[in-house]
Protein backbone atom coordinates (compact mmCIF):
# COMPACT_ATOMS: atom_id res chain seq x y z
CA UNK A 1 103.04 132.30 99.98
CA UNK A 2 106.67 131.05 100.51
CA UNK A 3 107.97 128.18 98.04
CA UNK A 4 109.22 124.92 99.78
CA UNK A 5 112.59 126.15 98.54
CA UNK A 6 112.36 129.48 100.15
CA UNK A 7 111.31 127.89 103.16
CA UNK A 8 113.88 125.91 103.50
CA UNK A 9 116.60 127.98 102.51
CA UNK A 10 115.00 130.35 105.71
CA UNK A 11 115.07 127.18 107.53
CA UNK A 12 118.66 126.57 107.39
CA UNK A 13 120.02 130.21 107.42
CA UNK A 14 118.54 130.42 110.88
CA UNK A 15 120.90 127.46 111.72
CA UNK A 16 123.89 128.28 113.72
CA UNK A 17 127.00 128.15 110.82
CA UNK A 18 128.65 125.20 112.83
CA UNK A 19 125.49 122.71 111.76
CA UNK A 20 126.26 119.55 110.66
CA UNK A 21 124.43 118.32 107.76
CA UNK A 22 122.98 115.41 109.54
CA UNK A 23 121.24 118.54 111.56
CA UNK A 24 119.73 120.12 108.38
CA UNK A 25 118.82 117.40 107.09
CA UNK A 26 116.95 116.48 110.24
CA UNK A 27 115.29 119.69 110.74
CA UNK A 28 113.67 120.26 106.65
CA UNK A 29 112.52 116.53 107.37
CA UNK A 30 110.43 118.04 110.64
CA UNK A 31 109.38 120.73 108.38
CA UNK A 32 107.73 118.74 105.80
CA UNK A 33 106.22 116.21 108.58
CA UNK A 34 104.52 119.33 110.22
CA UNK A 35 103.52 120.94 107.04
CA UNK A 36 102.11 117.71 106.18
CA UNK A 37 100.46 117.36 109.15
CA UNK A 38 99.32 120.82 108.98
CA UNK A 39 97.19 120.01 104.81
CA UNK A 40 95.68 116.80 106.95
CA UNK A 41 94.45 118.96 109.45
CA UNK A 42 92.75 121.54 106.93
CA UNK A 43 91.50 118.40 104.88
CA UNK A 44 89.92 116.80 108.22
CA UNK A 45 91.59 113.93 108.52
CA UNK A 46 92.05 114.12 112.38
CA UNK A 47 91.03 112.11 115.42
CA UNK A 48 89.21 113.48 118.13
CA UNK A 49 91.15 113.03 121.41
CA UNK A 50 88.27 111.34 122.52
CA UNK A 51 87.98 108.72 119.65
CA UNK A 52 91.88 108.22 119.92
CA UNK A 53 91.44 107.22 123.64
CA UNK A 54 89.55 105.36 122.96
CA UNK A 55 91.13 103.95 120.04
CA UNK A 56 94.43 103.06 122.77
CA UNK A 57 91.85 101.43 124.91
CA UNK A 58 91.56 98.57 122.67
CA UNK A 59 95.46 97.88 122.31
CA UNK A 60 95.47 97.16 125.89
CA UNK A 61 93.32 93.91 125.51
């Protein structure tokens, strides 16, 4: 298993060498949204697409 820092520093070398750092910086934070999103998902904290619809349903009122 990879270390956040070896992730990351795979992360950006597949960055073209013209990236700005605005650019990095934007793409690690995707990274740890999706691996974050990822440990919820293995933990169960999820919505069916069913209860989320109908979840939405109620906004509309």
């Amino acid at each position: 298993m990879q270390t956040i820092k070896q992730e990351a520093i795979e992360l950006i070398a597949k960055l073209p060498d013209s990236v700005a750092m605005e650019d990095i910086m934007y793409h690690l934070y995707v990274l740890e949204k999706v691996k974050k999103g990822q440990e919820a998902i293995e933990q169960g904290e999820y919505f069916a697409i069913e209860d989320l619809k109908k979840e939405v349903k109620t906004w509309e009122k």
